[in-house]
N, C-alpha and C. Protein backbone atom coordinates (compact mmCIF):
# COMPACT_ATOMS: atom_id res chain seq x y z
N UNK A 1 -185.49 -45.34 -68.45
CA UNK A 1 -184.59 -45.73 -67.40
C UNK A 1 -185.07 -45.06 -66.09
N UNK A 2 -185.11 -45.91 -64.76
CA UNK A 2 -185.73 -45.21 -63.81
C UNK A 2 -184.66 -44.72 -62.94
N UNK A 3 -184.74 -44.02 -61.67
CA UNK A 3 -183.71 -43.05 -61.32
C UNK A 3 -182.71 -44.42 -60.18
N UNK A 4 -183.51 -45.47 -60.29
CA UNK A 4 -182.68 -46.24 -59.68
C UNK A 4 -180.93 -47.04 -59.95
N UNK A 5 -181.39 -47.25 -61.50
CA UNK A 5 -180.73 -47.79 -62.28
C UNK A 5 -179.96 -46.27 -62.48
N UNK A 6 -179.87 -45.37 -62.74
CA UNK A 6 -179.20 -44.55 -63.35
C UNK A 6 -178.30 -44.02 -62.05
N UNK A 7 -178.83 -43.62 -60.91
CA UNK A 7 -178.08 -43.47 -59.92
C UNK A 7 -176.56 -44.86 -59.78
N UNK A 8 -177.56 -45.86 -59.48
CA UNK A 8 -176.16 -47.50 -59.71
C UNK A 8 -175.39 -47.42 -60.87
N UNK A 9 -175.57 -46.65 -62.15
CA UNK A 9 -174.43 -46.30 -62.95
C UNK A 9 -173.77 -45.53 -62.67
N UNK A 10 -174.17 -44.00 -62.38
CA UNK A 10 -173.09 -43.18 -62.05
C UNK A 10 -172.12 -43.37 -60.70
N UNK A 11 -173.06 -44.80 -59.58
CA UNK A 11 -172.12 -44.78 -58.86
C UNK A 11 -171.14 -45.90 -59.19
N UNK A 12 -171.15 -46.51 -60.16
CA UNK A 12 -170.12 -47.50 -60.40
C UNK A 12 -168.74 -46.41 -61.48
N UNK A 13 -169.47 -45.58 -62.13
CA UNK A 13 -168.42 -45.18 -62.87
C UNK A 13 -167.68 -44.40 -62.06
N UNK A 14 -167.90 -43.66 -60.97
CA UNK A 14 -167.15 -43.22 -60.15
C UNK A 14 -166.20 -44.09 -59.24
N UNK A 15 -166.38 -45.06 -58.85
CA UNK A 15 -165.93 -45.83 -58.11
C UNK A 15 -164.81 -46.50 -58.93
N UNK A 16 -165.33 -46.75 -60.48
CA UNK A 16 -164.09 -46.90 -61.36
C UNK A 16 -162.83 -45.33 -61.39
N UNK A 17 -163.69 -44.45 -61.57
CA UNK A 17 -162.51 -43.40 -61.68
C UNK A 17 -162.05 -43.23 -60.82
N UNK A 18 -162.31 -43.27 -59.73
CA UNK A 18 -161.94 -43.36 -58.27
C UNK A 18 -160.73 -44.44 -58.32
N UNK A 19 -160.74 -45.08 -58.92
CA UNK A 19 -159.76 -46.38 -58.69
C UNK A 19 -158.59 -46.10 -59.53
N UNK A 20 -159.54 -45.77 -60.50
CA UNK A 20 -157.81 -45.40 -61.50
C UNK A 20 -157.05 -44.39 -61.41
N UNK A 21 -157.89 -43.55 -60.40
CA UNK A 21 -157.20 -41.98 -59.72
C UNK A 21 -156.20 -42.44 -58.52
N UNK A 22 -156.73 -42.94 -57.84
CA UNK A 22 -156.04 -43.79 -56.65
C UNK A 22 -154.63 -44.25 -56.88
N UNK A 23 -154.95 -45.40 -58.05
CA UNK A 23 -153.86 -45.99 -58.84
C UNK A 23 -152.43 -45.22 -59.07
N UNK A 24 -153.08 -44.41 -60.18
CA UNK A 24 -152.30 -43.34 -60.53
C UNK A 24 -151.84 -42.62 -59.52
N UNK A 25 -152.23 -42.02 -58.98
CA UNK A 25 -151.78 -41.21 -57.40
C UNK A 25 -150.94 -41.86 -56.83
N UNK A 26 -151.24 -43.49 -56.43
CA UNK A 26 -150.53 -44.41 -55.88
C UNK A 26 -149.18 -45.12 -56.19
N UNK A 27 -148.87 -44.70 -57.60
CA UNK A 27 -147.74 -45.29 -57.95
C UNK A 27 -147.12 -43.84 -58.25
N UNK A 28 -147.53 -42.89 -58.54
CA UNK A 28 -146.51 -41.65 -58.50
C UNK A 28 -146.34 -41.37 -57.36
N UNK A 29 -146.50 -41.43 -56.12
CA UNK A 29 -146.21 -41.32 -55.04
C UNK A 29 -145.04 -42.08 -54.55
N UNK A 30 -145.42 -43.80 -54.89
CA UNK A 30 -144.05 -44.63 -54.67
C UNK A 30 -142.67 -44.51 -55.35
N UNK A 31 -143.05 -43.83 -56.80
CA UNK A 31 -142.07 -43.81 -57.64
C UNK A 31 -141.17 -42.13 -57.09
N UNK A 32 -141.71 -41.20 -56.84
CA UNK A 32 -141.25 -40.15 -55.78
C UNK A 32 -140.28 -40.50 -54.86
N UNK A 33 -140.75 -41.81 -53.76
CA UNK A 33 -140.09 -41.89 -52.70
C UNK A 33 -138.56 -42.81 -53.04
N UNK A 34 -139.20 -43.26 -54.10
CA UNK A 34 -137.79 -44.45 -54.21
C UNK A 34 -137.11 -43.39 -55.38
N UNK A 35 -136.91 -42.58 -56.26
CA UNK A 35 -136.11 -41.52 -56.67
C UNK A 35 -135.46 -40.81 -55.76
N UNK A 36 -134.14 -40.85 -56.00
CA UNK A 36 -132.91 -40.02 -55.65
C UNK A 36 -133.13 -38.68 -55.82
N UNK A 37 -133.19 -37.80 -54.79
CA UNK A 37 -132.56 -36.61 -54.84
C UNK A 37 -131.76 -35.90 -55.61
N UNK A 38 -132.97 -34.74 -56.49
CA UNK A 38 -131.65 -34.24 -57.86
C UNK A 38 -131.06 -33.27 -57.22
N UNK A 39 -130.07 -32.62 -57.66
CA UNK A 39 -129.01 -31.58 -57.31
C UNK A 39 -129.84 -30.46 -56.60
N UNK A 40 -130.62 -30.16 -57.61
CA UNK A 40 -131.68 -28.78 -57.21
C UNK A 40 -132.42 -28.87 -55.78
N UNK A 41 -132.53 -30.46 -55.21
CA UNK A 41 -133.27 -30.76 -54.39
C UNK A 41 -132.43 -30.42 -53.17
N UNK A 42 -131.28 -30.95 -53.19
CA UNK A 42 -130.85 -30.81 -52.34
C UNK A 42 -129.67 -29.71 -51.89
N UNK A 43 -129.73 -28.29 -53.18
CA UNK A 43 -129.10 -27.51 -52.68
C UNK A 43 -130.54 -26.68 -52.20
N UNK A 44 -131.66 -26.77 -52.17
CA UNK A 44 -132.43 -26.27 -51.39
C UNK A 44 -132.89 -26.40 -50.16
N UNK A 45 -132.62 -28.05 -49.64
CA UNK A 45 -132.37 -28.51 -48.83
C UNK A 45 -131.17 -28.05 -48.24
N UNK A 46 -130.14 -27.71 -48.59
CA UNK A 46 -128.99 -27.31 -47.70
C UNK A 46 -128.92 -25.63 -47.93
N UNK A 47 -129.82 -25.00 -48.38
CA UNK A 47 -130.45 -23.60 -48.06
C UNK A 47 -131.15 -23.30 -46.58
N UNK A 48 -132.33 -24.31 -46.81
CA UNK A 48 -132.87 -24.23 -46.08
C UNK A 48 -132.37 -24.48 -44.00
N UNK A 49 -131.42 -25.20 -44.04
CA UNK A 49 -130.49 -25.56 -43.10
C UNK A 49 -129.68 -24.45 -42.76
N UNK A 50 -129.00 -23.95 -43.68
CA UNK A 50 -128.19 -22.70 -43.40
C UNK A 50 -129.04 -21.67 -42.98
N UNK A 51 -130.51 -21.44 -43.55
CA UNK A 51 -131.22 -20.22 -42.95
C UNK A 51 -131.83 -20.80 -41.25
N UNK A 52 -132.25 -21.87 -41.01
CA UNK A 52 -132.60 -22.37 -39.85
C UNK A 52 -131.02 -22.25 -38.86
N UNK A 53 -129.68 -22.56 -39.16
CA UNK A 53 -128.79 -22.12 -38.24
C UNK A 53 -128.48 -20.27 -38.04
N UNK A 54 -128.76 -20.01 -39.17
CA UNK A 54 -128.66 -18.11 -38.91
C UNK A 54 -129.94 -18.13 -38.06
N UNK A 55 -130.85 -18.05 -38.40
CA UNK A 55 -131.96 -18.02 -37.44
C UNK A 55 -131.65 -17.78 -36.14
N UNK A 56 -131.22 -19.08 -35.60
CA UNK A 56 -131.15 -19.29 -34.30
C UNK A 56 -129.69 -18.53 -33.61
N UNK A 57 -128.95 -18.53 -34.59
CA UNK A 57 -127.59 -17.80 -34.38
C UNK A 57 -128.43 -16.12 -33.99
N UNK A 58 -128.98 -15.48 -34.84
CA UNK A 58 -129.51 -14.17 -34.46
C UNK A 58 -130.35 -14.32 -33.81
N UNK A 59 -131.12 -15.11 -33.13
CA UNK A 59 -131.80 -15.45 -32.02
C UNK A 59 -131.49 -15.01 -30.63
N UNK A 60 -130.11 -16.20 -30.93
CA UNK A 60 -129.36 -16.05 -29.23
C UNK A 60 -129.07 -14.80 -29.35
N UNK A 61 -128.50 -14.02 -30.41
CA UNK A 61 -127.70 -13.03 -30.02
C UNK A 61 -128.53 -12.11 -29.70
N UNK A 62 -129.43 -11.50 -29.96
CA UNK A 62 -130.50 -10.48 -29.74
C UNK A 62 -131.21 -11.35 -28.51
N UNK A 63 -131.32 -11.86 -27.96
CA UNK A 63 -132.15 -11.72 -26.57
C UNK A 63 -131.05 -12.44 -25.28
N UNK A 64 -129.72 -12.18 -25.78
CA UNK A 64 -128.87 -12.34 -24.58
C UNK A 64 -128.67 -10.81 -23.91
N UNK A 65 -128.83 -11.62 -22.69
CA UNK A 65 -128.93 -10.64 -21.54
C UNK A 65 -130.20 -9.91 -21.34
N UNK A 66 -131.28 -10.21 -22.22
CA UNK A 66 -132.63 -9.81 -21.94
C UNK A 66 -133.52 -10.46 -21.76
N UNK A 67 -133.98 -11.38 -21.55
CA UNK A 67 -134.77 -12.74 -21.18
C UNK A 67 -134.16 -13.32 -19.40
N UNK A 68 -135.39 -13.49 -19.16
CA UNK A 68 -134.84 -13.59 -17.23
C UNK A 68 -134.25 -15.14 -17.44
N UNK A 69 -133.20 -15.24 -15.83
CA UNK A 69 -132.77 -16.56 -16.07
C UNK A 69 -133.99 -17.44 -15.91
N UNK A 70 -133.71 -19.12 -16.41
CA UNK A 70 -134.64 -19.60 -16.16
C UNK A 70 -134.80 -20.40 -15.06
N UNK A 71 -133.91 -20.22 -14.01
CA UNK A 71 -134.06 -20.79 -12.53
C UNK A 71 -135.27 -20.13 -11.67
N UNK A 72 -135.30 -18.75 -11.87
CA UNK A 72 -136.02 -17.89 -11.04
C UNK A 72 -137.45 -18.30 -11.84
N UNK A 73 -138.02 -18.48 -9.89
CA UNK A 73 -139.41 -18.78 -9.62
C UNK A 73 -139.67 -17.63 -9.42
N UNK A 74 -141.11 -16.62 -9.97
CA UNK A 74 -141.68 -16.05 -9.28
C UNK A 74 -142.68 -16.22 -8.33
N UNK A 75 -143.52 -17.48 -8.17
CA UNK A 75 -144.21 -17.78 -7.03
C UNK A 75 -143.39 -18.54 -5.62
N UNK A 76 -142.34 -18.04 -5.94
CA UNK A 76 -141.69 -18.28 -4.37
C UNK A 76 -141.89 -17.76 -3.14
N UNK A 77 -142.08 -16.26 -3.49
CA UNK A 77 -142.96 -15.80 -1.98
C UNK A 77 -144.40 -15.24 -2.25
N UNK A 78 -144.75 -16.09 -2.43
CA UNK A 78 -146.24 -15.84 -3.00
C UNK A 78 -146.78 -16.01 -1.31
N UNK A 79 -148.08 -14.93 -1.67
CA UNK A 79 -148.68 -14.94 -0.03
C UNK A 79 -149.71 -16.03 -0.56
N UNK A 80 -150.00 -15.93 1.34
CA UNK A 80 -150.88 -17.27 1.17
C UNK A 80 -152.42 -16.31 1.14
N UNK A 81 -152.95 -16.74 0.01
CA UNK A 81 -154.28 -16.22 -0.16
C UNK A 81 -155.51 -17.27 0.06
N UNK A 82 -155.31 -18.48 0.48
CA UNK A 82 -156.10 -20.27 1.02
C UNK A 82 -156.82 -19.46 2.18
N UNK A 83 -158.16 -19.25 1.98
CA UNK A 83 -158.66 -19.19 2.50
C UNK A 83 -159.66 -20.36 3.85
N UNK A 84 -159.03 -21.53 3.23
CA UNK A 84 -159.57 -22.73 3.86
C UNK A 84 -158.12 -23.13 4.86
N UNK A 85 -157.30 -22.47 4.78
CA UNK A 85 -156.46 -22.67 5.60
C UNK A 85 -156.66 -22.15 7.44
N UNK A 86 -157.23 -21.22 6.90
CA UNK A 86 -157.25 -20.13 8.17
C UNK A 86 -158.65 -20.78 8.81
N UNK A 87 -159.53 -21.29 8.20
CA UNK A 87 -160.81 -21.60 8.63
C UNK A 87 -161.05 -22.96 9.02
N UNK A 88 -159.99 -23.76 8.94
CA UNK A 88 -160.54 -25.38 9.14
C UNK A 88 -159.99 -25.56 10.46
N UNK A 89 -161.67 -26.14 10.83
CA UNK A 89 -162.09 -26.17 12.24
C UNK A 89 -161.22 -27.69 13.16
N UNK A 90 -160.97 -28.29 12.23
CA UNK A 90 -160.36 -30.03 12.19
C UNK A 90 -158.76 -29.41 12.50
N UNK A 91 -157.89 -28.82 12.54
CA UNK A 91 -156.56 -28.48 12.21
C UNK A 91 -156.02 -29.02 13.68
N UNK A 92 -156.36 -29.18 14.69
CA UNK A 92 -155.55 -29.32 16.10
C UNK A 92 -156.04 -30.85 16.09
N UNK A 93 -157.11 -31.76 15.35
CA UNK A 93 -157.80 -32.39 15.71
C UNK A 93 -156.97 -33.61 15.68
N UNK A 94 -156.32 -34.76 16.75
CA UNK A 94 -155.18 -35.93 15.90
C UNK A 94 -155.61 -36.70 15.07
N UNK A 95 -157.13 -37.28 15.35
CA UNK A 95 -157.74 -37.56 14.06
C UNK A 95 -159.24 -37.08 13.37
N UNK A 96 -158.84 -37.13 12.31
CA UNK A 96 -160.09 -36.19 11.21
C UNK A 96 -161.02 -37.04 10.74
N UNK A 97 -162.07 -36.70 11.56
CA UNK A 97 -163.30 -37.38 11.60
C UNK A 97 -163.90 -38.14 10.15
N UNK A 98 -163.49 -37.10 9.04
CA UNK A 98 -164.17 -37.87 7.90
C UNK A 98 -163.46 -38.67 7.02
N UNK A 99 -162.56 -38.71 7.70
CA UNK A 99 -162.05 -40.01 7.32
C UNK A 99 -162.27 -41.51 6.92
């Protein structure tokens, strides 16, 4: 048998297992989504909810009054550091040549 033929077998038998893996994968997956929620599922699910509202409940409470408001800008009096401001020769000019 030459390595041609033997390579085109092993790639067909893969391509079969490949398919029946797929398959399989493919219908336990659908059969997952269309099953109801057992008890266990969803008191972990409503665990998980109760720890996400404590969370955020001890959240707010530990960084009230320590976190700045969020209106305040600090670049409001920011100096002017534009150095092309101070230097452009065009500034009095009514119209700007490169226009």
């Amino acid at each position: 048998m030459n390595k041609k033929t033997l390579l085109l077998i092993i790639a067909v038998v893969l391509l079969i297992g490949l398919g029946v893996g797929g398959y399989f994968y493919w219908s336990n997956w659908k059969k997952s989504k269309t099953t109801p929620k057992s008890t266990e599922s969803q008191a972990f699910t409503q665990a998980l909810e109760n720890a996400s509202e404590a969370a955020g409940a001890i959240t707010e409470s530990a960084t009230k009054g320590v976190l700045p408001s969020v209106g305040a800008n600090p670049l409001e009096s920011k100096p002017d550091v534009n150095p092309a401001d101070k230097a452009n020769p065009f500034k009095n000019v009514k119209t700007n040549p490169f226009e």
